[in-house]
Protein backbone atom coordinates (compact mmCIF):
# COMPACT_ATOMS: atom_id res chain seq x y z
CA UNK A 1 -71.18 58.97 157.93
CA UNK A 2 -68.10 57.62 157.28
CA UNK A 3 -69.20 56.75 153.09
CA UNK A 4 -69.39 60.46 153.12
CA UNK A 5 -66.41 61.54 154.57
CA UNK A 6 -64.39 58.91 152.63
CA UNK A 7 -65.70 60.22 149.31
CA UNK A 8 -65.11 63.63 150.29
CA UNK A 9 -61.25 62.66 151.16
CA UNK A 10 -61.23 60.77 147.93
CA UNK A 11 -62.32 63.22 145.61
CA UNK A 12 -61.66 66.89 147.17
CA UNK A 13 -58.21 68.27 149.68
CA UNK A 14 -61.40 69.54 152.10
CA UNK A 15 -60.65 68.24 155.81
CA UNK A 16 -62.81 65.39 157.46
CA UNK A 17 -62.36 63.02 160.47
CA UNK A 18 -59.98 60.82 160.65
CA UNK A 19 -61.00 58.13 158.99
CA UNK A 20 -58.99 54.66 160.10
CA UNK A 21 -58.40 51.82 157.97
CA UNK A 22 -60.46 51.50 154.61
CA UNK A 23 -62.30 48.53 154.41
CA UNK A 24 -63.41 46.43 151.26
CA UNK A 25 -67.03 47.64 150.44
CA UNK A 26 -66.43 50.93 152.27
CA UNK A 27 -65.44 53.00 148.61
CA UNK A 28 -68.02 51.21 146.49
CA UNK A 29 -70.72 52.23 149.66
CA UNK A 30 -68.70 55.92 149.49
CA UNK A 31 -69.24 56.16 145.47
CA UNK A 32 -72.73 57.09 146.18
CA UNK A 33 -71.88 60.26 147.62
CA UNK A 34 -69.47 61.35 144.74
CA UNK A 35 -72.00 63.94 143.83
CA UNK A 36 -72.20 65.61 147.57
CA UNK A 37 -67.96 66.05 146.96
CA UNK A 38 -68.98 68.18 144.22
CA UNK A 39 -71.44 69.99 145.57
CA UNK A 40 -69.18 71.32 147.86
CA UNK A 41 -65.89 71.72 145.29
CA UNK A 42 -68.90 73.79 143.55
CA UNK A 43 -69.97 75.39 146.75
CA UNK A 44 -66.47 76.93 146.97
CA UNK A 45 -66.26 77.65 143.31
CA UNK A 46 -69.57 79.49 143.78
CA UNK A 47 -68.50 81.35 146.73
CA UNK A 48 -65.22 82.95 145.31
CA UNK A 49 -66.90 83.49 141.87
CA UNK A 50 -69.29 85.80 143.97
CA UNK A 51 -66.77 87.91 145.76
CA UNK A 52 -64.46 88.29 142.64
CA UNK A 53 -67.28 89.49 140.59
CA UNK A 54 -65.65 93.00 140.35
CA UNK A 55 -62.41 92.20 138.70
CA UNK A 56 -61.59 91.45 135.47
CA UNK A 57 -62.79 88.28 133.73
CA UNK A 58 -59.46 86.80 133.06
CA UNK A 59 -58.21 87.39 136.38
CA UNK A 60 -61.56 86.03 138.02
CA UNK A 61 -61.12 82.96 135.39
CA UNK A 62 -57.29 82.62 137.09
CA UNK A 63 -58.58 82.56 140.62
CA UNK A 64 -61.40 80.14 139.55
CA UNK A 65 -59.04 78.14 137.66
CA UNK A 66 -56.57 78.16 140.73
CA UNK A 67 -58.89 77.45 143.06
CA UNK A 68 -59.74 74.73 141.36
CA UNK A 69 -57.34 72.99 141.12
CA UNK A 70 -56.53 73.45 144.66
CA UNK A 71 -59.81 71.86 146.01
CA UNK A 72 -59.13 68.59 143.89
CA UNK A 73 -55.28 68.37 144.73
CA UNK A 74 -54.45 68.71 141.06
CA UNK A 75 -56.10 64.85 141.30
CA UNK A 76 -58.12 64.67 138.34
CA UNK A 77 -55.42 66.79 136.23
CA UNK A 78 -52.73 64.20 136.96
CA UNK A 79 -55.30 61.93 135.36
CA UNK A 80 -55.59 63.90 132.34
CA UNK A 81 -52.08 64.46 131.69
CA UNK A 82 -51.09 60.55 132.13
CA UNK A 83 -53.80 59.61 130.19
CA UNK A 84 -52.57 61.97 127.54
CA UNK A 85 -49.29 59.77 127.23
CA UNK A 86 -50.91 56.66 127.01
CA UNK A 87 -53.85 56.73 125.09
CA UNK A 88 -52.35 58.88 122.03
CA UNK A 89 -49.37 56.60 121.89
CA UNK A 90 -49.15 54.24 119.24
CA UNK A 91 -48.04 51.35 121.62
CA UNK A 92 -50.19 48.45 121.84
CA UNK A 93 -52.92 47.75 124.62
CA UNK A 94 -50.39 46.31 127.30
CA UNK A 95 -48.23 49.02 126.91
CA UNK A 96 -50.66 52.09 127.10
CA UNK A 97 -51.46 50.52 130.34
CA UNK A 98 -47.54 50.52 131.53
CA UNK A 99 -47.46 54.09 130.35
CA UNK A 100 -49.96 54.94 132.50
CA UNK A 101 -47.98 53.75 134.97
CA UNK A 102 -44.88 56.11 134.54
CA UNK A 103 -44.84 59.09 137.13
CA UNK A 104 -42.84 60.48 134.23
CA UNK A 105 -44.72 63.14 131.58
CA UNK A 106 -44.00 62.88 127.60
CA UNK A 107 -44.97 65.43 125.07
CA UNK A 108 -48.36 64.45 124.84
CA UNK A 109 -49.28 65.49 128.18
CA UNK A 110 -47.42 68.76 127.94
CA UNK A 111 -49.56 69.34 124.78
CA UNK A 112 -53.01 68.27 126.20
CA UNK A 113 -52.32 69.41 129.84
CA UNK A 114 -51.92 72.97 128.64
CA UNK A 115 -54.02 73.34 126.13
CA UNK A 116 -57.40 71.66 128.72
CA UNK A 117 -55.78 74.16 131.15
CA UNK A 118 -55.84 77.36 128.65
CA UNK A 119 -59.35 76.37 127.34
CA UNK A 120 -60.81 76.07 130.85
CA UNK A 121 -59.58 79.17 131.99
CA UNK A 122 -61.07 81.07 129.04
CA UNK A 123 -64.21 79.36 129.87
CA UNK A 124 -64.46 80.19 133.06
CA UNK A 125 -63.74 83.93 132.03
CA UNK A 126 -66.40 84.01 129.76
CA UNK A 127 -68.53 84.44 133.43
CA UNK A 128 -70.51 80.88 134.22
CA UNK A 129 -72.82 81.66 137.05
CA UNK A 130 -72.37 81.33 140.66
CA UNK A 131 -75.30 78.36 140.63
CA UNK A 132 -73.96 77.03 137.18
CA UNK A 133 -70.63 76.55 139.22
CA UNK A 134 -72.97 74.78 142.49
CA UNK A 135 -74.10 71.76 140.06
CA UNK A 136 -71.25 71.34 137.82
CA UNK A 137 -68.80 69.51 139.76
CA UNK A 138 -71.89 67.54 141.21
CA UNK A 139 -73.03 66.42 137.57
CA UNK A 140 -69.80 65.24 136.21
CA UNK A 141 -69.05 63.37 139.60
CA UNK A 142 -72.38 61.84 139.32
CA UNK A 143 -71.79 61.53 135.27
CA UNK A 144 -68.42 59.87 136.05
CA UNK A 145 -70.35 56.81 137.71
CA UNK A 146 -71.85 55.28 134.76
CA UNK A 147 -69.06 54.54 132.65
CA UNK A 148 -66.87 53.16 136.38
CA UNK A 149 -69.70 50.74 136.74
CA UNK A 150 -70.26 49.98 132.66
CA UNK A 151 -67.01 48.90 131.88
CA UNK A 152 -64.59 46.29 133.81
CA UNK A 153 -61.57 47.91 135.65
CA UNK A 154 -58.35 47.06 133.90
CA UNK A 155 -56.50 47.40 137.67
CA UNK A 156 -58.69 46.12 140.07
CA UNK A 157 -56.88 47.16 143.06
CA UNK A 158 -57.24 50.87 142.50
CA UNK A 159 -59.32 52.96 144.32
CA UNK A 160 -61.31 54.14 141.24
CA UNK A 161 -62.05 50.08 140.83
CA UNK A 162 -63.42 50.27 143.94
CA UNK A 163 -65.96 52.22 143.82
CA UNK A 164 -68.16 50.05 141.11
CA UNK A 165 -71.36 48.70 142.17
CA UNK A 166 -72.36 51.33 144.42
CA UNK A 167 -76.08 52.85 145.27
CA UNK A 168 -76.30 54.39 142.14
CA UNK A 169 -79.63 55.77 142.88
CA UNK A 170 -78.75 57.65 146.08
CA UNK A 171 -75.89 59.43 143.76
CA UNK A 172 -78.94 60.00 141.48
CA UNK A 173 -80.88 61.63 144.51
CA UNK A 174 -78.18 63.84 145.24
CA UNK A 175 -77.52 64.97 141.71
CA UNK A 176 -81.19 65.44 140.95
CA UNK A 177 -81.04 69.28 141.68
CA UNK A 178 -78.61 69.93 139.52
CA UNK A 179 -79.38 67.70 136.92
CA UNK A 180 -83.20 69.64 136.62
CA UNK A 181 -81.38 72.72 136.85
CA UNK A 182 -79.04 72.62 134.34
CA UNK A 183 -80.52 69.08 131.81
CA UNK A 184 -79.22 70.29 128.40
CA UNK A 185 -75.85 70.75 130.15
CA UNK A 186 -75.89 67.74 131.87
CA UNK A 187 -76.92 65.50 128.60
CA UNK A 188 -73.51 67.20 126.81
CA UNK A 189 -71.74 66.16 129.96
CA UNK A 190 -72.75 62.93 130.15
CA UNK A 191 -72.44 62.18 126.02
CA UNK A 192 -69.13 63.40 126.32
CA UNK A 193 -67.82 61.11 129.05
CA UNK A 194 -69.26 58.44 127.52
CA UNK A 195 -67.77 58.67 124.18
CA UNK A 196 -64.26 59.19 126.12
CA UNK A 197 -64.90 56.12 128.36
CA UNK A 198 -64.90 54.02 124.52
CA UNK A 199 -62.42 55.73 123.11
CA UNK A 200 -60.22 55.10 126.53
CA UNK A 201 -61.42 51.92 126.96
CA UNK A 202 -60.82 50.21 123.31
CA UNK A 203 -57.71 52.04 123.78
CA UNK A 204 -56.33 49.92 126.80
CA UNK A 205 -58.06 46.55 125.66
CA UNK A 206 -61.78 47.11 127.33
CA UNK A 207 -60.90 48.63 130.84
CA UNK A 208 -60.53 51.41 132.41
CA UNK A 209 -58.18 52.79 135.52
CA UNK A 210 -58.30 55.76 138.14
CA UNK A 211 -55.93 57.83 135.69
CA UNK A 212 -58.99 57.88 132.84
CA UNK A 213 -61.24 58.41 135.96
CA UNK A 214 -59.88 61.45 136.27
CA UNK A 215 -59.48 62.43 132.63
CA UNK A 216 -62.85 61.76 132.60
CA UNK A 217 -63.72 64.36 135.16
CA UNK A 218 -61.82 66.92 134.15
CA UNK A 219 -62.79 66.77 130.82
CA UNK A 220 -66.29 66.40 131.66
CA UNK A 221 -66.06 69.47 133.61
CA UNK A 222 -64.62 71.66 130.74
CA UNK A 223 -67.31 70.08 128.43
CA UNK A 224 -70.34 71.52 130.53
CA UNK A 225 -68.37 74.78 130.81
CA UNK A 226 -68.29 74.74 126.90
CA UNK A 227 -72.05 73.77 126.12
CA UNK A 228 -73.14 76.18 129.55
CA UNK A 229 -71.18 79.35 127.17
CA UNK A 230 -72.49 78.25 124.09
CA UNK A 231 -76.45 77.83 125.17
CA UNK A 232 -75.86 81.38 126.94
């Protein structure tokens, strides 16, 4: 059990046994359950959207938003907003990867940050189902797999870098459901982490780190949000 708990540590705030010491091999073993994590961020997500169905969609699309953001730690935004900083700058390679580095936020990831965060509420209030919001989380995190395991990690002692080379057919398993459920959402998502991956990864000089990991989630979540509203 402990593959599962770790991922669910990794990826969500939820609480789990303690864990002890993490082991080589242990996060590439826990990648595989990536998609369970977001079964249950979208299991929450679900849950509130169905007792806030009475107020007002912008308000709902707050709490949603909110919530969020909460279940994730703000992980996969801090992602976003560093990769913001380094990827737009016109630096070269070795620096983009230094910027990354910096705990400290330029105008790029002001600009980027709020504008994914303003989008993605008004997504949310344009009313994605309770079921929509089950899979969603579940299809990026399995999504997110393929481009950790297609291209080389440019910091190999990360985390993220650790989880390459996992069962990716068990995280197929588990993302199956959603994945039938929801496929013309799912293909957007996974087209549109894909073509971020290259973009990120010529960017920084072929690899990629945790920080574009998480980009890569939160944008990927926002993109099925925006193909779920405009096939409805």
């Amino acid at each position: 059990m402990k593959p599962l708990w770790l991922a669910i540590s990794f990826l969500t705030t939820l609480p789990v046994p303690r864990l002890g010491q993490v082991r080589p091999g242990d996060m590439k073993a826990a990648s595989a359950f990536y998609p369970v994590a977001g079964y249950l961020i979208g299991l929450l997500l679900a849950l509130l959207s169905w007792l806030t169905q009475g107020l007002s969609s912008g308000l709902q699309g707050v709490l949603l938003l909110a919530a969020w953001l909460a279940l994730t730690g703000m992980l996969h935004l801090d992602g976003l907003l560093d990769s913001a900083d380094a990827l737009l700058s016109t630096k070269p390679p070795a620096e983009r990867l230094g910027i990354l580095a910096d705990v400290h936020m330029g105008s790029f990831a002001f600009g980027a940050g709020f504008t994914h965060l303003l989008l993605k509420w008004q997504l949310l209030a344009a009313g994605p189902t309770p079921l929509f919001l089950l899979c969603l989380p579940a299809i990026v995190r399995f999504a997110l797999l393929v481009p950790i395991n297609l291209y080389p990690a440019a910091r190999p002692e990360g985390l993220g870098a650790r989880s390459r080379e996992g069962r990716l057919e068990l995280a197929a398993a588990f993302a199956l459901p959603a994945l039938v459920w929801f496929p013309l959402e799912a293909l957007f998502i996974f087209v549109t982490i894909l073509l971020l991956a290259r973009f990120a990864a010529n960017r920084l000089g072929g690899g990629l780190t945790g920080d574009i990991y998480g980009a890569l989630v939160e944008l990927g979540e926002s993109a099925g949000l925006l193909a779920y509203v405009l096939l409805a």
